[in-house]
PDB file of N, CA and C in Angstrom:
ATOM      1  N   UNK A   1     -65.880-108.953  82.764  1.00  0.00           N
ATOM      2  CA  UNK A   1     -65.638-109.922  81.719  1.00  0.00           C
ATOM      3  C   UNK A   1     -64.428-110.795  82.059  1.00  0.00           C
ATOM      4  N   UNK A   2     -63.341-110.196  82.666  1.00  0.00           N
ATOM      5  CA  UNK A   2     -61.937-110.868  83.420  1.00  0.00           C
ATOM      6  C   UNK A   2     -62.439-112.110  84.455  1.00  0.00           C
ATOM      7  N   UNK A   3     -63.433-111.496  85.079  1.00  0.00           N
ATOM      8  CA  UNK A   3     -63.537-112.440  85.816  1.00  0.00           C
ATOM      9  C   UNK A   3     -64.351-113.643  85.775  1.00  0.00           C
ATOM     10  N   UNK A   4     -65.056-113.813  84.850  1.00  0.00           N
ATOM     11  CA  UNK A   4     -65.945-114.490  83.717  1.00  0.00           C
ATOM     12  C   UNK A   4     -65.151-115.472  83.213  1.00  0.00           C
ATOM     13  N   UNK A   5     -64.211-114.837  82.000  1.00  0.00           N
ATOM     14  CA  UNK A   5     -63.481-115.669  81.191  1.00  0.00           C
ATOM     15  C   UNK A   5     -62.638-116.681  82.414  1.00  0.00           C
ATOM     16  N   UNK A   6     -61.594-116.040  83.541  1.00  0.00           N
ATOM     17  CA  UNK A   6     -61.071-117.005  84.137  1.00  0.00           C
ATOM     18  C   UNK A   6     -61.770-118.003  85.154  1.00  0.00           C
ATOM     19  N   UNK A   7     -63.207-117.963  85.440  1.00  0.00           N
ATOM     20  CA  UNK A   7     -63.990-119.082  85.794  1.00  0.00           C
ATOM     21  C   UNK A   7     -64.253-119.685  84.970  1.00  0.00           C
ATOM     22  N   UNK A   8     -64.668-119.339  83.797  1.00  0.00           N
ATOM     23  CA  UNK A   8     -64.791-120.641  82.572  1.00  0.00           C
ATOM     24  C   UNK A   8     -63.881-120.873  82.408  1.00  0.00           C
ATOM     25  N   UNK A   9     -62.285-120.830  82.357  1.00  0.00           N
ATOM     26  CA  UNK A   9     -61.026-121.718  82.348  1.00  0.00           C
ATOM     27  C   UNK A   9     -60.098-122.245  83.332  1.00  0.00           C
ATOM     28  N   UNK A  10     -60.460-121.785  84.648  1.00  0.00           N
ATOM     29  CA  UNK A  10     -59.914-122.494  86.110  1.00  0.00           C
ATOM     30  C   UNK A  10     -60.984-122.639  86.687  1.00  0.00           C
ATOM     31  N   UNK A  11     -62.581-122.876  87.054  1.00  0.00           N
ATOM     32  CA  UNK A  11     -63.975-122.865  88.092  1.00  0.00           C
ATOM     33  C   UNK A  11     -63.845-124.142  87.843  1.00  0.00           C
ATOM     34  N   UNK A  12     -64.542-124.949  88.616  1.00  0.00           N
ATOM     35  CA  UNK A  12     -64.913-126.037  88.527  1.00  0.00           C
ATOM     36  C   UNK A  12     -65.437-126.876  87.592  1.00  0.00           C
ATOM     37  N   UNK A  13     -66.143-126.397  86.598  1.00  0.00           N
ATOM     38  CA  UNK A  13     -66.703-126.695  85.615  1.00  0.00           C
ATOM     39  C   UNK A  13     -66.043-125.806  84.045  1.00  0.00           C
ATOM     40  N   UNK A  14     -64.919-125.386  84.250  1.00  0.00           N
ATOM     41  CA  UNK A  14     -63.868-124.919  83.257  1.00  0.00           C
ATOM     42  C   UNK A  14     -63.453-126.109  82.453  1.00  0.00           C
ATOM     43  N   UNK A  15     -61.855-125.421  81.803  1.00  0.00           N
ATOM     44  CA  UNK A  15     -61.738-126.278  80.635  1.00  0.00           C
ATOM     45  C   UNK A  15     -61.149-127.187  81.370  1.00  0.00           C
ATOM     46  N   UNK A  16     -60.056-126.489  82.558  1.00  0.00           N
ATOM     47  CA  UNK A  16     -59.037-127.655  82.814  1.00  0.00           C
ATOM     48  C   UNK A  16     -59.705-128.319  83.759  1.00  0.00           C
ATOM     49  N   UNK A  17     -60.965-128.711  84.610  1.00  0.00           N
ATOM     50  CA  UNK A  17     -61.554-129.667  84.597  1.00  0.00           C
ATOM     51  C   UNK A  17     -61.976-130.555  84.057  1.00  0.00           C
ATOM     52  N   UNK A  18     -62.243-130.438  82.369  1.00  0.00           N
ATOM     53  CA  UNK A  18     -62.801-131.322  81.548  1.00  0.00           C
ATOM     54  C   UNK A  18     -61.792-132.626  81.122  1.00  0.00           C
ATOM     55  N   UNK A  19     -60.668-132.441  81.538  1.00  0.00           N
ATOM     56  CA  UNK A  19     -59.787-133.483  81.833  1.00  0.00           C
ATOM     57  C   UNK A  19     -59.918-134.592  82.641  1.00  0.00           C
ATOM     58  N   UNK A  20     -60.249-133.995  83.741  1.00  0.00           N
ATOM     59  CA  UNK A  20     -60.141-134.517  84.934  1.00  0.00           C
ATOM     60  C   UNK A  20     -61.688-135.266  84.817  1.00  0.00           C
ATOM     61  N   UNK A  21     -62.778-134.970  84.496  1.00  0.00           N
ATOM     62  CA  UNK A  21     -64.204-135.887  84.149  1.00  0.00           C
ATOM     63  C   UNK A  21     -63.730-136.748  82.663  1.00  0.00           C
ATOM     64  N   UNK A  22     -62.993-136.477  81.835  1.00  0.00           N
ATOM     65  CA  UNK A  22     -62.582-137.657  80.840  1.00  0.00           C
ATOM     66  C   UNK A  22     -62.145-138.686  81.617  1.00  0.00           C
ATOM     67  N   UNK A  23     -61.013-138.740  82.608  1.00  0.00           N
ATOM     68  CA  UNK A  23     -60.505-139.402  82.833  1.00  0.00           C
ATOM     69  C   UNK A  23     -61.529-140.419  84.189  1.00  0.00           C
ATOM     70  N   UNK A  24     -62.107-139.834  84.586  1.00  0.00           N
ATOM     71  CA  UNK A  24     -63.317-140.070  85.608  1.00  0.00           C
ATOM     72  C   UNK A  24     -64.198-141.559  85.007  1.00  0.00           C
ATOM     73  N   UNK A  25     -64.188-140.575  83.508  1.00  0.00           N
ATOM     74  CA  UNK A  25     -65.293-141.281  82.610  1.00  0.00           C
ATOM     75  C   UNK A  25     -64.461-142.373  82.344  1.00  0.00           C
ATOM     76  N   UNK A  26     -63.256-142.493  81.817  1.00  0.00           N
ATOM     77  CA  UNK A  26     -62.939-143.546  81.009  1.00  0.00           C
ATOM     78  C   UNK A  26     -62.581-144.865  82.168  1.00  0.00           C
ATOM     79  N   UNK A  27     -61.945-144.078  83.305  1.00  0.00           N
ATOM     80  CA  UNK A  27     -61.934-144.901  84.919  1.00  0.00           C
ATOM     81  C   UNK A  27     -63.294-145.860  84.926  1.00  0.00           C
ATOM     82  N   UNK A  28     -64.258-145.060  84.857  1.00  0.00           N
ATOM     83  CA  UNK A  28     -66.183-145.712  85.415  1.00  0.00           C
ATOM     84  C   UNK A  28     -66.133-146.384  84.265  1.00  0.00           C
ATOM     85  N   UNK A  29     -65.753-146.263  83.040  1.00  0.00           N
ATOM     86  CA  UNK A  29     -66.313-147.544  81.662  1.00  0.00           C
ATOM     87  C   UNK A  29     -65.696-148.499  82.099  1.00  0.00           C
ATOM     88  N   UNK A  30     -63.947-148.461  82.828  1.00  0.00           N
ATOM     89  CA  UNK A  30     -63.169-149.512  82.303  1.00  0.00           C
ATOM     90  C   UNK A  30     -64.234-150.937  83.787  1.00  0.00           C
ATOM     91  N   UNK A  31     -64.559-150.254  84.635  1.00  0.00           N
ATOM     92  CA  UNK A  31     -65.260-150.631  86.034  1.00  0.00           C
ATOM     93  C   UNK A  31     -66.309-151.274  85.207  1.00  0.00           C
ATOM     94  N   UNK A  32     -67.345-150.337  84.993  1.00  0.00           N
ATOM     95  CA  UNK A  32     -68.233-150.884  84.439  1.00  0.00           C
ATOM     96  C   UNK A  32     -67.868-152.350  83.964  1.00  0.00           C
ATOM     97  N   UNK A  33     -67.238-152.190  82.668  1.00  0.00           N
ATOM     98  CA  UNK A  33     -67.192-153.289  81.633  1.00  0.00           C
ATOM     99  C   UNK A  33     -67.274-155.100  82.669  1.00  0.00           C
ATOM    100  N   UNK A  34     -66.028-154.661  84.043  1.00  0.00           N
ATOM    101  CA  UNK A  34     -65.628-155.430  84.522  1.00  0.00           C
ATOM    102  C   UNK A  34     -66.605-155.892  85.593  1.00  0.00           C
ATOM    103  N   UNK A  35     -67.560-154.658  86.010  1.00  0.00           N
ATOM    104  CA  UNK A  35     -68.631-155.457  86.526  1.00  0.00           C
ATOM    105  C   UNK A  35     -69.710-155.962  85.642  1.00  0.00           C
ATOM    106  N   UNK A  36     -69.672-155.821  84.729  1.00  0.00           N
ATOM    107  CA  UNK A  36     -70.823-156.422  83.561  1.00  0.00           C
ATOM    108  C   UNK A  36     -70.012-157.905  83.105  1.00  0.00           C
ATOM    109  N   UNK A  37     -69.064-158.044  83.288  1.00  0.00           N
ATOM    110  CA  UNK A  37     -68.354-159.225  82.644  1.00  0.00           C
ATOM    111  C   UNK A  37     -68.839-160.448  83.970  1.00  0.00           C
ATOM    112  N   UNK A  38     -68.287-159.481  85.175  1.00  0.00           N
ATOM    113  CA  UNK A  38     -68.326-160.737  86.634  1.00  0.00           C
ATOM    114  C   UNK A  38     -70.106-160.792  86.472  1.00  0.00           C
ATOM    115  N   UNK A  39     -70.847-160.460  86.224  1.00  0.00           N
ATOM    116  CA  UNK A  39     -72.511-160.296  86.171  1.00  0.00           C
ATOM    117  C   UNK A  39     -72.665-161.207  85.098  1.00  0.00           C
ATOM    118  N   UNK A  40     -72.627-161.362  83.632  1.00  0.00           N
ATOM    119  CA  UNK A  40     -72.269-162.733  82.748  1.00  0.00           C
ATOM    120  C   UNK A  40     -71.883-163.741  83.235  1.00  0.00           C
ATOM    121  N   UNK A  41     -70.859-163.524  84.006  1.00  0.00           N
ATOM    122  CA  UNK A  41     -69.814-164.768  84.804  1.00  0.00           C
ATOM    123  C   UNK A  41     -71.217-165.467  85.967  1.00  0.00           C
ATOM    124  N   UNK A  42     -71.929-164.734  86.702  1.00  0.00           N
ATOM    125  CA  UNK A  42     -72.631-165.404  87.870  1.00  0.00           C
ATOM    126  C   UNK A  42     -74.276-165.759  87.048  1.00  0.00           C
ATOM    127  N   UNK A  43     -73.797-164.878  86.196  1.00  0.00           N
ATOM    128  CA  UNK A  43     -75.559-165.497  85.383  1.00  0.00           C
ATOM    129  C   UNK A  43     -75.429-166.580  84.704  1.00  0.00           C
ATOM    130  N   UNK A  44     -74.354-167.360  84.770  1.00  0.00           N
ATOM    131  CA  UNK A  44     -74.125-168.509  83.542  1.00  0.00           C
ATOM    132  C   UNK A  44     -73.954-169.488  85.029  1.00  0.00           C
ATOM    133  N   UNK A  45     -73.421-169.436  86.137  1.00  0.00           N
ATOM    134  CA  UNK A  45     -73.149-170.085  86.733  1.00  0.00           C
ATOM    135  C   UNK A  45     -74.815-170.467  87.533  1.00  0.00           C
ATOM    136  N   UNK A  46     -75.388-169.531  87.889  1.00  0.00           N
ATOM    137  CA  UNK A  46     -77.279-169.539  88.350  1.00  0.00           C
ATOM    138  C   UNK A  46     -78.035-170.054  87.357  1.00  0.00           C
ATOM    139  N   UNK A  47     -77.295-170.236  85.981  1.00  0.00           N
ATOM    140  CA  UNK A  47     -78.000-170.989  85.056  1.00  0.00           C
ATOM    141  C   UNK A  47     -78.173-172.620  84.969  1.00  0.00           C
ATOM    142  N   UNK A  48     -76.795-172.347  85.146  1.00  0.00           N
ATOM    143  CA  UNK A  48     -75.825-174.093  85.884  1.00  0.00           C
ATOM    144  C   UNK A  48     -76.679-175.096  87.220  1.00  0.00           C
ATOM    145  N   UNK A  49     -77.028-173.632  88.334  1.00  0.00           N
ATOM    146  CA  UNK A  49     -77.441-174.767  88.978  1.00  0.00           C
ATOM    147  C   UNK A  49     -79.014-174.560  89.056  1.00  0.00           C
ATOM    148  N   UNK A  50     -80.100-174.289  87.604  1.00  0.00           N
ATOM    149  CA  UNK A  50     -81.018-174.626  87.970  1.00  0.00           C
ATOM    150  C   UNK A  50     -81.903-175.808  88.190  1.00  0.00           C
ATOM    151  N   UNK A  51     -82.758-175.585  89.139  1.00  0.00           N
ATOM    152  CA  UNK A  51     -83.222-177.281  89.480  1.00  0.00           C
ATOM    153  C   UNK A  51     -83.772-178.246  89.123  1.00  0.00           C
ATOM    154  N   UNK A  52     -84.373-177.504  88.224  1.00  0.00           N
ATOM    155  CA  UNK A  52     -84.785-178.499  87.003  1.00  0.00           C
ATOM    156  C   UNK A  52     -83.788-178.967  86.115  1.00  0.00           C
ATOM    157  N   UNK A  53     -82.743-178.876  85.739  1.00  0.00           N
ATOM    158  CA  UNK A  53     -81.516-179.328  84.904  1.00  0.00           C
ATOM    159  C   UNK A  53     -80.672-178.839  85.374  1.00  0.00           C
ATOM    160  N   UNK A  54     -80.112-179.002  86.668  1.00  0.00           N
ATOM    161  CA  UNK A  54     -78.818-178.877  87.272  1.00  0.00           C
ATOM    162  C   UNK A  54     -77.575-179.294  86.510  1.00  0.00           C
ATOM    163  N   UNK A  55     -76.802-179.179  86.273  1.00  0.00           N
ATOM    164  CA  UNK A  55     -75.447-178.984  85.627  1.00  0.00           C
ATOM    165  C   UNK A  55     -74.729-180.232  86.646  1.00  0.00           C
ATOM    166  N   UNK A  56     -74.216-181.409  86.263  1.00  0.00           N
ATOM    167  CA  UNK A  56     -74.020-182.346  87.491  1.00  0.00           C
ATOM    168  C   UNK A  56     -72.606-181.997  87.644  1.00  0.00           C
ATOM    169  N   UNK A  57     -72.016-181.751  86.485  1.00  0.00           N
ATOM    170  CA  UNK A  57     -70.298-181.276  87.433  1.00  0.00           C
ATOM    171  C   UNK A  57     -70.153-180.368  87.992  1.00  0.00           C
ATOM    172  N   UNK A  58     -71.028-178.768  87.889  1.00  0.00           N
ATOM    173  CA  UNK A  58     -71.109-177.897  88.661  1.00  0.00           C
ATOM    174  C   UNK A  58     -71.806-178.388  90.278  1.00  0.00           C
ATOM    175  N   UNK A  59     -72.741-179.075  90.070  1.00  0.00           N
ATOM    176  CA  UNK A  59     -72.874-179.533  91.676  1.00  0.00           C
ATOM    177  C   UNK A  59     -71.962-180.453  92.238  1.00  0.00           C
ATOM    178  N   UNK A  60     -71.682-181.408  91.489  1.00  0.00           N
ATOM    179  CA  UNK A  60     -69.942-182.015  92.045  1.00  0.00           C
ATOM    180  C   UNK A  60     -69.102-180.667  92.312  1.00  0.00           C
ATOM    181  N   UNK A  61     -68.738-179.906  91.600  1.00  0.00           N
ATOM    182  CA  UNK A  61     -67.932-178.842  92.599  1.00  0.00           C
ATOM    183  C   UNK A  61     -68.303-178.255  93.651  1.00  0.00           C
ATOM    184  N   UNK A  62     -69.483-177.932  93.593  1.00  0.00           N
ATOM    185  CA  UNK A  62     -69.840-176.722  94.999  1.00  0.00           C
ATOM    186  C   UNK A  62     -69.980-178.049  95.746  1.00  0.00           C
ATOM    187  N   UNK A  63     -70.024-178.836  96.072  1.00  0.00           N
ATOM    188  CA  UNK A  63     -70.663-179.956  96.900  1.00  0.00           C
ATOM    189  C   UNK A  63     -69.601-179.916  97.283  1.00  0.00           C
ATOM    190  N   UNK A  64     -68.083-180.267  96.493  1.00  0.00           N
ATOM    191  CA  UNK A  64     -66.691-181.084  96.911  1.00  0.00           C
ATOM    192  C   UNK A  64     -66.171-179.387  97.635  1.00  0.00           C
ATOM    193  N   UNK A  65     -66.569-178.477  97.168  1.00  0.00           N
ATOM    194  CA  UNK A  65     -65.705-177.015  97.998  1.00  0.00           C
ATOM    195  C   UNK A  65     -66.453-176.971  98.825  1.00  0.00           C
ATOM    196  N   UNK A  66     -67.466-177.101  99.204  1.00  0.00           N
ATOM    197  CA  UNK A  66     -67.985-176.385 100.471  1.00  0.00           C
ATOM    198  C   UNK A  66     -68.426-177.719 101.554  1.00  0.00           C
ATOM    199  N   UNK A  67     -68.157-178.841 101.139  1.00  0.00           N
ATOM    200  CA  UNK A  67     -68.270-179.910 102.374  1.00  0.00           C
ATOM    201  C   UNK A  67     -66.358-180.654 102.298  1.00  0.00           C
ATOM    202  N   UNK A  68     -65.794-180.169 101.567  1.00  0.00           N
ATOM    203  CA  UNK A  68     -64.158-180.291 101.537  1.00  0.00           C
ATOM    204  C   UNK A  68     -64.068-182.022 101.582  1.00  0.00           C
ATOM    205  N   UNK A  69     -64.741-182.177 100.559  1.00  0.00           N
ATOM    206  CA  UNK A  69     -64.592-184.226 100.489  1.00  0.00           C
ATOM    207  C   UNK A  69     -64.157-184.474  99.293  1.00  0.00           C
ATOM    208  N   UNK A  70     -63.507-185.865  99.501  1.00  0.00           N
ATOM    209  CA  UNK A  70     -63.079-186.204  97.519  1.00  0.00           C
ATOM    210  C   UNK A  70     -63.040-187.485  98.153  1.00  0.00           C
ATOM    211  N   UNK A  71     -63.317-188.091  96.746  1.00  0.00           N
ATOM    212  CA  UNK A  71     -63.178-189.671  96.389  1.00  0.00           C
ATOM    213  C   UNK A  71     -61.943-190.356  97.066  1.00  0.00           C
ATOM    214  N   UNK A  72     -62.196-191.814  97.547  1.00  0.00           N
ATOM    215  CA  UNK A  72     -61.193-192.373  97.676  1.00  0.00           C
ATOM    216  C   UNK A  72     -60.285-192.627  97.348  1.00  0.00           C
ATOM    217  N   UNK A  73     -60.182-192.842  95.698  1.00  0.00           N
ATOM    218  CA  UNK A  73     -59.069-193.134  94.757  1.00  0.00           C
ATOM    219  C   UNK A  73     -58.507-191.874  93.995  1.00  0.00           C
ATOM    220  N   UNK A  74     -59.066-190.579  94.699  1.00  0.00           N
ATOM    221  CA  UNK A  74     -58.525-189.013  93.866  1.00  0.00           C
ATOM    222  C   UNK A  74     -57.318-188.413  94.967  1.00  0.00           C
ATOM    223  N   UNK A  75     -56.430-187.595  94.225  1.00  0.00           N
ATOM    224  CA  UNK A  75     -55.400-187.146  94.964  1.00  0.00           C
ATOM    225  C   UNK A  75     -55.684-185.975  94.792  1.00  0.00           C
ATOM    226  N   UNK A  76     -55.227-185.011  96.093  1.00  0.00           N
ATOM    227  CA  UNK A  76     -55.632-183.552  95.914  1.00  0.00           C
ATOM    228  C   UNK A  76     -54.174-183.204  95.917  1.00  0.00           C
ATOM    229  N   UNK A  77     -54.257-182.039  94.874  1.00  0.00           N
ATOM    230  CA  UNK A  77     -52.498-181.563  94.993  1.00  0.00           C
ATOM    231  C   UNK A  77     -52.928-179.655  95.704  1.00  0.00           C
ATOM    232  N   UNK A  78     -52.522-179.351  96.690  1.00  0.00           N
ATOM    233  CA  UNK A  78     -52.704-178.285  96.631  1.00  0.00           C
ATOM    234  C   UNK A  78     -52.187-176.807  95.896  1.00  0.00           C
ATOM    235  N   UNK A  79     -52.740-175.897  95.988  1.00  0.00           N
ATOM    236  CA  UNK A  79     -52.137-175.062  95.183  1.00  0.00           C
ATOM    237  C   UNK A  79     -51.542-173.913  95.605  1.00  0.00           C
ATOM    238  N   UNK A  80     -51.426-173.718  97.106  1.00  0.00           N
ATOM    239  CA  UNK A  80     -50.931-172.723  97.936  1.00  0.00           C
ATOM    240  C   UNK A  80     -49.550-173.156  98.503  1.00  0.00           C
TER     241      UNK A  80
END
């Protein structure tokens, strides 16, 4: 029975483990939340550029970041 009771309160699956999976748990929600937020964040943006009603200032941006061009009369201030 001694040796019973102290695996259900030091074994792996004891009490003072059940700490250690709270904290596991509340770690994986806070993750979660934050990958469910960036997943909102890219589904609004794939919404932006669909092709049938493209979003025209969202394609003015990806256009101006990824071919690195701007207007003649615009000033770029950098930010680094």
């Amino acid at each position: 029975m001694a040796f019973f009771g102290v695996y259900a309160v030091l074994g792996p699956n004891g009490l003072f483990a059940y700490g250690d999976y709270k904290r596991q748990l509340e770690r994986r929600d806070r993750d979660y939340t934050a990958l469910d937020h960036r997943r909102e964040v890219l589904k609004n943006r794939v919404a932006l550029l669909d092709p049938d009603h493209a979003n025209p200032d969202m394609v003015d941006e990806m256009v101006r970041k990824q071919l690195n061009v701007a207007n003649p009369d615009e000033v770029i201030v950098p930010l680094k």
